[in-house]
Protein backbone atom coordinates (compact mmCIF):
# COMPACT_ATOMS: atom_id res chain seq x y z
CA UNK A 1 22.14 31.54 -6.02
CA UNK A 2 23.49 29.62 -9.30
CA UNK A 3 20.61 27.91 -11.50
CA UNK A 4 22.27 24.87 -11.41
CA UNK A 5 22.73 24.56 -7.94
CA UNK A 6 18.96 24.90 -7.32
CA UNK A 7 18.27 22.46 -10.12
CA UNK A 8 20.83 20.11 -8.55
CA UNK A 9 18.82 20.36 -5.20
CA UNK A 10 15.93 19.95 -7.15
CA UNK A 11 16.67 16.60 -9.31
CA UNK A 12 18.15 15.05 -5.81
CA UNK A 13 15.31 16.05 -3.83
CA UNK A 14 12.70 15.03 -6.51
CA UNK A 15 14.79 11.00 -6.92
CA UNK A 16 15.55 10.26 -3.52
CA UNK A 17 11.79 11.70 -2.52
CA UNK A 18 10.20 9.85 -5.15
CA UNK A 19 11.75 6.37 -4.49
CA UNK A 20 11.85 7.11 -0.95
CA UNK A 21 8.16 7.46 -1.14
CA UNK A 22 7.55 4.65 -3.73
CA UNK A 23 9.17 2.08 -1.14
CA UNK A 24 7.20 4.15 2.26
CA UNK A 25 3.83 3.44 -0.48
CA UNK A 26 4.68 -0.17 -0.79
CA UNK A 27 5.81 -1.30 2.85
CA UNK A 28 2.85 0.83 4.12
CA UNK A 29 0.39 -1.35 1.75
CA UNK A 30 2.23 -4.43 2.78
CA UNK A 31 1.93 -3.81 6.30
CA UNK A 32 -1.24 -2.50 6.19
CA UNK A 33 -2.76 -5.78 4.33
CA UNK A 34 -0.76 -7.75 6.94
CA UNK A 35 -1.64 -6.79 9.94
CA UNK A 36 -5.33 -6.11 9.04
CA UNK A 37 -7.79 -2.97 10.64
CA UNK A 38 -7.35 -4.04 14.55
CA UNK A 39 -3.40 -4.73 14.43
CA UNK A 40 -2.78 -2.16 12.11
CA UNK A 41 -5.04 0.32 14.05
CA UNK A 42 -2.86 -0.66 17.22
CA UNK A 43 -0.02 0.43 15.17
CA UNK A 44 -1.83 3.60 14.22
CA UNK A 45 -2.28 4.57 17.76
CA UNK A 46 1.36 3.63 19.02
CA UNK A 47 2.35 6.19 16.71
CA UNK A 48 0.14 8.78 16.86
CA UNK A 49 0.76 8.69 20.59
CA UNK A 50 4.59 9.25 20.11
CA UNK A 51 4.65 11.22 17.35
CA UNK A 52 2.29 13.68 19.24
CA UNK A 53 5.18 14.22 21.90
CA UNK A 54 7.63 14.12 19.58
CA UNK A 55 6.44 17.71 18.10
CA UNK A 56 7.61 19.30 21.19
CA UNK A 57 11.44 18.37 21.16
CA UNK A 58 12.26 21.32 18.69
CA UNK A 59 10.94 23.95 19.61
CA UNK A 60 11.34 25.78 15.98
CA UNK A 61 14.76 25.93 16.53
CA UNK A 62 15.68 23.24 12.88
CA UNK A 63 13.17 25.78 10.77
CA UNK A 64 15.11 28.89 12.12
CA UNK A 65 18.31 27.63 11.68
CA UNK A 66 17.12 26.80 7.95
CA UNK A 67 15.89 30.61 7.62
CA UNK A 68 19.47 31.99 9.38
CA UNK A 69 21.77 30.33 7.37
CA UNK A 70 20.05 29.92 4.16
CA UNK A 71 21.03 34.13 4.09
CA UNK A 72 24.82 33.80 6.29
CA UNK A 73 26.37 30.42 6.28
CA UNK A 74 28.45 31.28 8.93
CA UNK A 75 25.98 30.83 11.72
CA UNK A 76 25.15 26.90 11.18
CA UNK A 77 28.30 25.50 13.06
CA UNK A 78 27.02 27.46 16.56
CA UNK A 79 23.79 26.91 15.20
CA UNK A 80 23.39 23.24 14.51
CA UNK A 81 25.36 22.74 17.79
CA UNK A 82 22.95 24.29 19.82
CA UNK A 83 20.03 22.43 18.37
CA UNK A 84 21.18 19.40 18.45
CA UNK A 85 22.09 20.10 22.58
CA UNK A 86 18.61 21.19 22.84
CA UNK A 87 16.84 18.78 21.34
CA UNK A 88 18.93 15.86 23.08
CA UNK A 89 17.95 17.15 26.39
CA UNK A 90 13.95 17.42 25.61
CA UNK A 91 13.68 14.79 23.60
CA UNK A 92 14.71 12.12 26.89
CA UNK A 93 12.41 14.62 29.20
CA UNK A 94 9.73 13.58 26.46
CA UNK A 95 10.80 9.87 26.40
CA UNK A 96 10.08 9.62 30.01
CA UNK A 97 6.60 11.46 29.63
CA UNK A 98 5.88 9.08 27.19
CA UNK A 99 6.54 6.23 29.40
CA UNK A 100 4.29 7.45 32.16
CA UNK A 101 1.51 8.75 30.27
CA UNK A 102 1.13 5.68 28.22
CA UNK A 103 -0.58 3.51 30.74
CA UNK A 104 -3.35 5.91 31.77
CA UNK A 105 -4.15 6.43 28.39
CA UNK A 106 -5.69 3.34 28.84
CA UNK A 107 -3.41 1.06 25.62
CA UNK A 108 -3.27 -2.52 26.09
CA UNK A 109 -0.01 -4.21 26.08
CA UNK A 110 1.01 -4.45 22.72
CA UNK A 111 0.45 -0.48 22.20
CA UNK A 112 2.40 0.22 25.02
CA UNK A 113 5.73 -2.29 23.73
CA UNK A 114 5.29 -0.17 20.42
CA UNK A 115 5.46 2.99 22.38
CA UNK A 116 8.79 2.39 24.07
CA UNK A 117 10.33 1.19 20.51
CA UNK A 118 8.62 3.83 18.59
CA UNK A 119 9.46 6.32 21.29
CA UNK A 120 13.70 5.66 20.39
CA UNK A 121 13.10 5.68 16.96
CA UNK A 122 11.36 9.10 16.78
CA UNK A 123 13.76 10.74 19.13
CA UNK A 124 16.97 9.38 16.85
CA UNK A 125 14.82 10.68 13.95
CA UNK A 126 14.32 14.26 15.17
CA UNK A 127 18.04 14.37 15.94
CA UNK A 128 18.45 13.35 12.20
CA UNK A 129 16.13 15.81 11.09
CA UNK A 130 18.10 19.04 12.31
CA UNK A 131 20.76 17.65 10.39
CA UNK A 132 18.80 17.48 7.18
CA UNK A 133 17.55 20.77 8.30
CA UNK A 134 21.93 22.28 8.01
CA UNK A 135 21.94 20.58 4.51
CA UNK A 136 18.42 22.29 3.46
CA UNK A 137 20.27 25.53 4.94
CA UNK A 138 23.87 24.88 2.83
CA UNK A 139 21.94 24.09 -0.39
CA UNK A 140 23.31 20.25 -0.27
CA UNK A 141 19.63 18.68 -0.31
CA UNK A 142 21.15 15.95 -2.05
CA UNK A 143 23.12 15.07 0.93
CA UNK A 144 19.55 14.98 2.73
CA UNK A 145 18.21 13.05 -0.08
CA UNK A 146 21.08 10.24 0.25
CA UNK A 147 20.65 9.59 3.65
CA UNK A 148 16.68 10.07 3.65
CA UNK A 149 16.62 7.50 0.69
CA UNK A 150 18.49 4.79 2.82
CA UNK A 151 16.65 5.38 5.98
CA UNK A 152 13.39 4.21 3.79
CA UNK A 153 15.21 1.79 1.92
CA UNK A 154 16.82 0.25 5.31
CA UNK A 155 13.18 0.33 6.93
CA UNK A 156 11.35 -1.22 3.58
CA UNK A 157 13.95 -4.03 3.73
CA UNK A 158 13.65 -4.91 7.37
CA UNK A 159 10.12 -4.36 7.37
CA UNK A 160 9.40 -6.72 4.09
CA UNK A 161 12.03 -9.46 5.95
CA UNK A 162 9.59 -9.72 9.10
CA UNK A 163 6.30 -9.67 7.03
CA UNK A 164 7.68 -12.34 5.25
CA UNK A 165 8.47 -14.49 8.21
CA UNK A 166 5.18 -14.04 9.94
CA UNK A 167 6.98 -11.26 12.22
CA UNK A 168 4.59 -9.67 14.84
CA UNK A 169 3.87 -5.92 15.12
CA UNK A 170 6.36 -4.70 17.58
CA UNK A 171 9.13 -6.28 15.22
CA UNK A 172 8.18 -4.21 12.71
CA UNK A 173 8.32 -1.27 15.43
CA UNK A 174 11.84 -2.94 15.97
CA UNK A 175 12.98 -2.59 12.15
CA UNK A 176 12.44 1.76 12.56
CA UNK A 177 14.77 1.67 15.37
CA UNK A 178 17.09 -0.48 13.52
CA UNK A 179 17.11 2.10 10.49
CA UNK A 180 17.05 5.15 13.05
CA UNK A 181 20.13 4.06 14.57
CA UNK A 182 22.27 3.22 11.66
CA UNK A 183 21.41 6.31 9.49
CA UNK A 184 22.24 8.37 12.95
CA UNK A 185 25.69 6.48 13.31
CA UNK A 186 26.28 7.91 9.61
CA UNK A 187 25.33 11.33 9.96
CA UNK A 188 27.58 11.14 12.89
CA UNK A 189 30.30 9.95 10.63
CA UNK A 190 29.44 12.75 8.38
CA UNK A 191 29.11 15.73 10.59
CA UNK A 192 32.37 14.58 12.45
CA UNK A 193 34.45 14.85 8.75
CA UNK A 194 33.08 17.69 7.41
CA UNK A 195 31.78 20.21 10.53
CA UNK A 196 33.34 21.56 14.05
CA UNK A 197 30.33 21.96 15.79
CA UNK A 198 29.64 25.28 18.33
CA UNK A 199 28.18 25.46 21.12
CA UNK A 200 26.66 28.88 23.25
CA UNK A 201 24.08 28.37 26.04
CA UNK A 202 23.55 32.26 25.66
CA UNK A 203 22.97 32.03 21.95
CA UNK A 204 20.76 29.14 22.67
CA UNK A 205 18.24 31.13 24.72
CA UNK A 206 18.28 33.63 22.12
CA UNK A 207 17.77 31.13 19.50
CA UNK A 208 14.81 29.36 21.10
CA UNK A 209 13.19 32.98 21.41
CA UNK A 210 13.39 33.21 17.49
CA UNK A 211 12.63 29.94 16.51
CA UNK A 212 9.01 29.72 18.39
CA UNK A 213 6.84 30.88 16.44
CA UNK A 214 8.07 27.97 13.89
CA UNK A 215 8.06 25.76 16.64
CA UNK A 216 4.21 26.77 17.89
CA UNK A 217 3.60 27.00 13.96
CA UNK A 218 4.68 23.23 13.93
CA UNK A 219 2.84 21.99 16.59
CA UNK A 220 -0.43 23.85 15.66
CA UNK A 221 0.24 22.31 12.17
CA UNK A 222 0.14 18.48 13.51
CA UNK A 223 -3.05 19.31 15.73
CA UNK A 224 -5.04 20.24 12.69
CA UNK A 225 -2.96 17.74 9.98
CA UNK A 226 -2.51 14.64 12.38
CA UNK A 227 -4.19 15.14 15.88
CA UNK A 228 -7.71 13.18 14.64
CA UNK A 229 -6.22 9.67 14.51
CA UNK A 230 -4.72 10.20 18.49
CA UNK A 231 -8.15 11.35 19.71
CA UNK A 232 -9.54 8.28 18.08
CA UNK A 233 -7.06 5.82 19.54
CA UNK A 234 -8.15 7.41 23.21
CA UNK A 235 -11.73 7.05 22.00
CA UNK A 236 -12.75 4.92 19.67
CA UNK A 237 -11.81 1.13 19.21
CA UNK A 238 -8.69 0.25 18.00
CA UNK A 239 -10.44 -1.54 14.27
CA UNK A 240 -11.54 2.30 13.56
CA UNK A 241 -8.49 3.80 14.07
CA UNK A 242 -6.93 1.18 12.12
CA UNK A 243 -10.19 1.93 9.18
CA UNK A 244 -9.13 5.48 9.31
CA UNK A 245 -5.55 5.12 8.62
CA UNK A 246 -5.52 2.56 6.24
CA UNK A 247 -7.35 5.40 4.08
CA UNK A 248 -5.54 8.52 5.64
CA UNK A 249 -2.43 7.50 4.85
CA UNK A 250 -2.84 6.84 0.96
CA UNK A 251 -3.74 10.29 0.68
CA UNK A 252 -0.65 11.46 3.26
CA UNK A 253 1.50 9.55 0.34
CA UNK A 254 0.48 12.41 -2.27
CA UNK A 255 1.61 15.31 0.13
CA UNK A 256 5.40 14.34 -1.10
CA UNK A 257 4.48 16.68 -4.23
CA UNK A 258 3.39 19.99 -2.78
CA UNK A 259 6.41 19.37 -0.22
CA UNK A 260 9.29 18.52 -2.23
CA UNK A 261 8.56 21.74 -4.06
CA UNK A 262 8.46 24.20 -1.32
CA UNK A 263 11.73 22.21 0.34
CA UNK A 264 13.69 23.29 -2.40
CA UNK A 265 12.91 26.40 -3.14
CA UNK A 266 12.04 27.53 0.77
CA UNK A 267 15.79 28.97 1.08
CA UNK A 268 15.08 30.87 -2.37
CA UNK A 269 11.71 32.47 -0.92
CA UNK A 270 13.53 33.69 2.11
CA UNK A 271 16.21 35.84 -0.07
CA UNK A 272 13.08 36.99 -1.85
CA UNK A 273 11.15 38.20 0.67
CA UNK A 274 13.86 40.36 1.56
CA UNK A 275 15.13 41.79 -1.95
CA UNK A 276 12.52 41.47 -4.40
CA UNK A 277 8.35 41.58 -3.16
CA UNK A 278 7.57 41.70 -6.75
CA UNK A 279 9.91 38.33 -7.82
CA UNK A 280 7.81 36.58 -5.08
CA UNK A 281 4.68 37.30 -5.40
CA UNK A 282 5.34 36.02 -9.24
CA UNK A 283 7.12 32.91 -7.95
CA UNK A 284 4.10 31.99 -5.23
CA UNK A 285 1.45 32.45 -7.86
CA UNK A 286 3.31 30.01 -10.27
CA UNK A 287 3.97 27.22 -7.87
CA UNK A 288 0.20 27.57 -6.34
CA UNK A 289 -0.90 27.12 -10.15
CA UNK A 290 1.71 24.04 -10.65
CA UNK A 291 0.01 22.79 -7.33
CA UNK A 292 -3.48 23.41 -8.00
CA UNK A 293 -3.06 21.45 -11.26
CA UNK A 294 -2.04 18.58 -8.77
CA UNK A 295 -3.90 18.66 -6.10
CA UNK A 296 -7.61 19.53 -7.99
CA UNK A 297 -7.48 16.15 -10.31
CA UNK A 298 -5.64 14.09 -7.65
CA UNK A 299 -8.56 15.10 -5.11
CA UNK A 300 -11.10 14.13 -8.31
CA UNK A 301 -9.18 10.77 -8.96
CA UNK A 302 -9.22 9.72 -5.39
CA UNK A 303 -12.96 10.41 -4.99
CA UNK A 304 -13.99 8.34 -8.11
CA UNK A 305 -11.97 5.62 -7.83
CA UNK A 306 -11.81 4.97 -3.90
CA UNK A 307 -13.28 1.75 -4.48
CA UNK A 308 -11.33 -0.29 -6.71
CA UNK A 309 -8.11 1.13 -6.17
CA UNK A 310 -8.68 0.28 -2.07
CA UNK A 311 -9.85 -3.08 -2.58
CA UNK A 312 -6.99 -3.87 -5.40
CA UNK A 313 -4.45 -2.12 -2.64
CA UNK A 314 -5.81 -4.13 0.34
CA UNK A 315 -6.70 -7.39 -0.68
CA UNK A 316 -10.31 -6.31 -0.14
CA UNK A 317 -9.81 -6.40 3.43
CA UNK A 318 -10.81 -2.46 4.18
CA UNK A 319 -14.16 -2.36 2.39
CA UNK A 320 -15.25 0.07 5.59
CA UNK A 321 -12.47 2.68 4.14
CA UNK A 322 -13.84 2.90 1.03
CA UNK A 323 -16.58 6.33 2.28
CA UNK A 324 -13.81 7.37 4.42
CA UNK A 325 -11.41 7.92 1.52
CA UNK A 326 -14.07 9.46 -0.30
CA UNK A 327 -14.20 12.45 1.80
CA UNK A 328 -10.81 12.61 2.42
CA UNK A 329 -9.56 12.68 -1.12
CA UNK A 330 -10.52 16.16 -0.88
CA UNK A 331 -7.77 16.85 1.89
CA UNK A 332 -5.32 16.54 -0.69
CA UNK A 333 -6.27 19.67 -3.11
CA UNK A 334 -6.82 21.98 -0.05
CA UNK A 335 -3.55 20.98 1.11
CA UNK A 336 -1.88 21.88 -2.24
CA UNK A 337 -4.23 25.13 -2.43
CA UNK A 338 -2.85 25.65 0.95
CA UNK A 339 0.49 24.90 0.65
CA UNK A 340 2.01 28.36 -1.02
CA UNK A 341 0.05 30.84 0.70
CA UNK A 342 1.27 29.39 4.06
CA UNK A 343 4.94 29.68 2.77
CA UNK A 344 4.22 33.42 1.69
CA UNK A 345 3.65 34.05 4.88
CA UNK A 346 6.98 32.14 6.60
CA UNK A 347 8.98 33.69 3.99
CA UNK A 348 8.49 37.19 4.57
CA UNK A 349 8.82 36.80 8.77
CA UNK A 350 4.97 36.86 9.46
CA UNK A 351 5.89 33.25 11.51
CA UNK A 352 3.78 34.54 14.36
CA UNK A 353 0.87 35.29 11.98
CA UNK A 354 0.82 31.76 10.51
CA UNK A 355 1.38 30.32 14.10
CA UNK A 356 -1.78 31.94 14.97
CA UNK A 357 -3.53 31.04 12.29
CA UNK A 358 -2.95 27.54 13.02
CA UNK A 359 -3.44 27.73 16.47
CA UNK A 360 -7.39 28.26 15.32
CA UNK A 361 -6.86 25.73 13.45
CA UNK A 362 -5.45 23.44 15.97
CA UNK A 363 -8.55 24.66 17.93
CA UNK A 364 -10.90 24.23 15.71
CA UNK A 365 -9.87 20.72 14.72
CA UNK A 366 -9.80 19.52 18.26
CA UNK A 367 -13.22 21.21 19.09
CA UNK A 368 -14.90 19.66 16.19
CA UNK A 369 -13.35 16.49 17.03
CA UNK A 370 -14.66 16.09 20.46
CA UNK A 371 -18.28 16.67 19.02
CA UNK A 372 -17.92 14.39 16.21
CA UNK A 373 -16.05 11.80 17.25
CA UNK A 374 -18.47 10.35 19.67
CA UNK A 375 -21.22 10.89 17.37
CA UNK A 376 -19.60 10.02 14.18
CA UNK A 377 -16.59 8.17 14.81
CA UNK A 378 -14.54 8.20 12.01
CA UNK A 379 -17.01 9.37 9.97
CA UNK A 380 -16.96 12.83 12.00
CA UNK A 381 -12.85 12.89 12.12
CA UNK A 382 -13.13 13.40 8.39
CA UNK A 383 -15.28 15.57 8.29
CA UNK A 384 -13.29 17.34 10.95
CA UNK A 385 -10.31 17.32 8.90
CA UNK A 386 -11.44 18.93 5.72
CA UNK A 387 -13.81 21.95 7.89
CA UNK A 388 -10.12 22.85 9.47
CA UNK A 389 -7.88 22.50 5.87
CA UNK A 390 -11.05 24.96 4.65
CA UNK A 391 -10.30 27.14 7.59
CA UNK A 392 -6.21 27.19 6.85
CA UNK A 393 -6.72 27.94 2.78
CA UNK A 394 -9.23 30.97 3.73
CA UNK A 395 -7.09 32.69 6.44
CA UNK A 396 -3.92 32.46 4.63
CA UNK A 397 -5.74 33.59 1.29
CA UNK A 398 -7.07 37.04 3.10
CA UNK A 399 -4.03 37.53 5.03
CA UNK A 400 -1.66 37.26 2.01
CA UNK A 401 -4.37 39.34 0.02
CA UNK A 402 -4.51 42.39 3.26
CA UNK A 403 -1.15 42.53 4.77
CA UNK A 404 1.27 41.23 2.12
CA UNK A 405 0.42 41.84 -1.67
CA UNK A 406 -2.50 41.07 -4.10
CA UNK A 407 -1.97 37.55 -5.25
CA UNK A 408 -3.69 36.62 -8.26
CA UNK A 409 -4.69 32.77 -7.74
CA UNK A 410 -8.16 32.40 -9.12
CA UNK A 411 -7.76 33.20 -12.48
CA UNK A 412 -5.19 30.10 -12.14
CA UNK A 413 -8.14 27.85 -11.75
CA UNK A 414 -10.88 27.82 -14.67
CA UNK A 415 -8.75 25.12 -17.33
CA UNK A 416 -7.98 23.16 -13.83
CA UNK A 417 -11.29 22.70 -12.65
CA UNK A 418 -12.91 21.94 -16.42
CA UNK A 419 -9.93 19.48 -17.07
CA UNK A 420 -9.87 18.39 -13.58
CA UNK A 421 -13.80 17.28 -14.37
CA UNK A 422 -13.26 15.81 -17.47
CA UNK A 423 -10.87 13.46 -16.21
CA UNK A 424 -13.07 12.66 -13.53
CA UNK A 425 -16.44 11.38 -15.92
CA UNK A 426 -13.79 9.63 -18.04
CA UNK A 427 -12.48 7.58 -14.54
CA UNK A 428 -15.92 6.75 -13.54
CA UNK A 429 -17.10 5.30 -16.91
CA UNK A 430 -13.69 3.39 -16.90
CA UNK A 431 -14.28 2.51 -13.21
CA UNK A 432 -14.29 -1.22 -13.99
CA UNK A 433 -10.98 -1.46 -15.10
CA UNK A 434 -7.91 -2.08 -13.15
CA UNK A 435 -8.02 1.34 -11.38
CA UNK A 436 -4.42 2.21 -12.51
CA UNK A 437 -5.40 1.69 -16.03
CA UNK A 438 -8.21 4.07 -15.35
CA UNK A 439 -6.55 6.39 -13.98
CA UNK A 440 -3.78 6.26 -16.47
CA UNK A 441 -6.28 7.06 -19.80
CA UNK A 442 -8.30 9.63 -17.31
CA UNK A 443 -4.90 11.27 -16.69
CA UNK A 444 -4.11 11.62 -20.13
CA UNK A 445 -7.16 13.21 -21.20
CA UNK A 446 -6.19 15.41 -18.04
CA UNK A 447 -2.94 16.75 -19.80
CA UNK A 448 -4.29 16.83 -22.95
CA UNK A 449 -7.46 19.27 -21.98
CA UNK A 450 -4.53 21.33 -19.53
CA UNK A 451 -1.63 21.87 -22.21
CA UNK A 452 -3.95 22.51 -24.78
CA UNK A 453 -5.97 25.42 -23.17
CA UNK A 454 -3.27 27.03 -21.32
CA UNK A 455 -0.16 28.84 -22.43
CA UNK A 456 1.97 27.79 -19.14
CA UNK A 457 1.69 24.60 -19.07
CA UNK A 458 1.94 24.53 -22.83
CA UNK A 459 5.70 26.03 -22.25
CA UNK A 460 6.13 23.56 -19.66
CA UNK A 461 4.85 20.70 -21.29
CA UNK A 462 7.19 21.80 -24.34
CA UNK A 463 10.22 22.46 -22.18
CA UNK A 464 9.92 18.69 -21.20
CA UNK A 465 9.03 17.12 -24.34
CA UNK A 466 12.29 19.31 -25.42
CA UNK A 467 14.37 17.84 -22.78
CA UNK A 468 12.99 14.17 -23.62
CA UNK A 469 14.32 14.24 -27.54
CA UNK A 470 17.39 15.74 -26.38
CA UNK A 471 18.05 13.14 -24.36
CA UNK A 472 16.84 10.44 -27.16
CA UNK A 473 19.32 12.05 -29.55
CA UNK A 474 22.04 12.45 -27.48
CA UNK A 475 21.61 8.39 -26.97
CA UNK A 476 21.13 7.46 -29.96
């Protein structure tokens, strides 16, 4: 694979993921302050409802497709045909399980109009995402990029137009479905130009049998990452749910880091899984480093400065978020901690092995949910949340370390950690600042304690500073 395709990838991924997230981050605010905690946790549950269902439509056929013709480029014609036959047919079998489910799960009437529009827009996404999926697989992510980029852009635009008229909540449902539909019309367009799909009911079967254990690994995954704020909507009042989110979600924003990282370079670990144990093991301990030095002092940020960043955010109108994003800043770094050690095991064809290990997950999470929940409300969902992200970082750690090779990640950690706390003091003692500007000077310190203790981020920090004069020179 040719450097400057991956850094091609890279740079478009990295953009469109960036600005796609920048305008997701403001709309979500927007909304969010709009609708205030008992709208906006109606909201919360209409999707969490459908996007539970949703999970089943693919059945890990998208993922395997990825990990097929990432290695023989010849397969993605049959192989894009058949998933996108597949997923049509489940995805209107889960449409009309949506429909009946929905009123003994007890929503009122404005949930339940948000299901049925959220319930189109999801299914035209998941069709979208297979395609995505064939680009990841082709190395054209920046085909992915374009079309992810105006998806959020088309969204952000209708969205803003009906907060700005005094829209209600199912219009801004409406404005998804609007986006879904357009961007799927343009794949369409795309696809129809540039690929003769195939289609083979026989391969298909075959297919589905291979793809499962990304498809269970999937599902498992959204128990333990996303299944909380659905058992809260069926037990809990809809003003929690919408407390929980409003905090959840800022710290959902962050995951774009750890995952536009592993989307690039995913087809990359595959080939070197197969050719070269020795090349991956190096290239997993360098991106859990690059991650731990995000996820560590992001966590630390988060934690410090919960309370004027979600009252400047929200117009003050979450003050009961402010504990809840306190404990689940610390989602974020065992995500990232998390994030590489789960892909060493995808990338050398231990899917079943991760599967299972988030299947306890998924079990854990919902066990500790029905305890806490009724107890401790949302209090208890996150705790929940960061006793099964603890259970995910120490499975995959002692797999990886038994059954696949002896990664070296805590050595990794000491300059982290001391930087990572040094930031933090310097946040709180600036606490009563504009929390940006906090953050900002804390930040700096940050990078200043990192590069100048350790060599590898000294070479990176140097390779950009490089790059930045360059590009000054060549301008001026």
């Amino acid at each position: 694979m040719e450097l400057r395709l991956v850094l091609k990838n890279a740079a478009a991924l990295s953009v469109a993921s960036v600005l796609s997230k920048a305008i997701s981050a403001i709309v979500g605010i927007s909304v969010t302050r709009y609708l205030g905690p008992e709208t906006f946790g109606e909201y919360s549950s209409a999707l969490a409802f459908v996007s539970t269902f949703i999970l089943f439509a693919d059945f890990g056929l998208s993922n395997y497709m990825v990990q097929e013709g990432s290695r023989d480029e010849s397969v993605l014609p049959l192989y894009l045909g058949n998933t996108l036959l597949f997923k049509g047919f489940t995805l209107l079998v889960i449409y009309a399980l949506m429909l009946v489910l929905m009123h003994p799960a007890g929503y009122n009437q404005s949930i339940q109009s948000m299901v049925i529009v959220f319930g189109l827009a999801s299914g035209l996404n998941a069709l979208n995402s297979s395609v995505y999926n064939y680009f990841q697989a082709k190395q054209q992510m920046y085909n992915a990029a374009i079309y992810q980029f105006l998806y959020t852009f088309l969204i952000g635009a209708l969205t803003i137009l009906v907060v700005v008229k005094r829209g209600n909540v199912v219009m801004i449902t409406v404005s998804q479905l609007v986006s879904a539909a357009l961007i799927s019309f343009m794949l369409y367009a795309h696809l129809r130009r540039n690929l003769r799909l195939k289609f083979d009911l026989r391969r298909l079967i075959e297919m589905t049998k291979r793809g499962l254990p990304f498809g269970v690994a999937t599902i498992f995954l959204y128990i333990y990452f996303q299944i909380d704020a659905l058992m809260l909507s069926l037990m809990r009042p809809t003003f929690e749910v919408g407390i929980y989110s409003a905090a959840y979600k800022l710290v959902a924003i962050l995951l774009l880091i750890p995952g536009i990282l592993t989307s690039v370079i995913y087809p990359i670990l595959f080939q070197l899984g197969v050719d070269s144990k020795e090349k991956h093991r190096e290239t997993i301990e360098k991106i859990f480093k690059v991650l731990s030095a995000v996820g560590i002092p992001g966590s630390v940020l988060l934690f410090v400065l919960a309370n004027p960043l979600l009252t400047w955010l929200y117009n003050n109108r979450f003050p009961q978020s402010v504990p809840i994003m306190m404990l689940l800043s610390w989602f974020f770094a065992f995500e990232c901690l998390s994030f590489s050690l789960g892909d060493v095991l995808t990338t050398t064809n231990r899917q079943w092995t991760r599967a299972k290990i988030q299947g306890g997950a998924a079990l854990l999470n919902i066990v500790v949910n029905l305890y806490a929940i009724p107890r401790y409300g949302i209090y208890g969902a996150s705790v929940a949340t960061l006793i099964t992200e603890l259970y995910v970082f120490v499975m995959y750690y002692g797999i990886v370390r038994l059954r696949v090779y002896k990664i070296q990640i805590w050595r990794q950690l000491p300059v982290i950690v001391l930087a990572s706390l040094a930031m933090g003091l310097t946040a709180y003692f600036l606490r009563h600042l504009h929390p940006l500007l906090s953050a900002f000077i804390a930040g700096i310190l940050y990078l200043i304690i990192l590069i100048g203790l350790d060599r590898d981020f000294q070479r990176i920090g140097g390779y950009i500073l490089r790059q930045g004069m360059g590009r000054f020179n060549t301008r001026s």
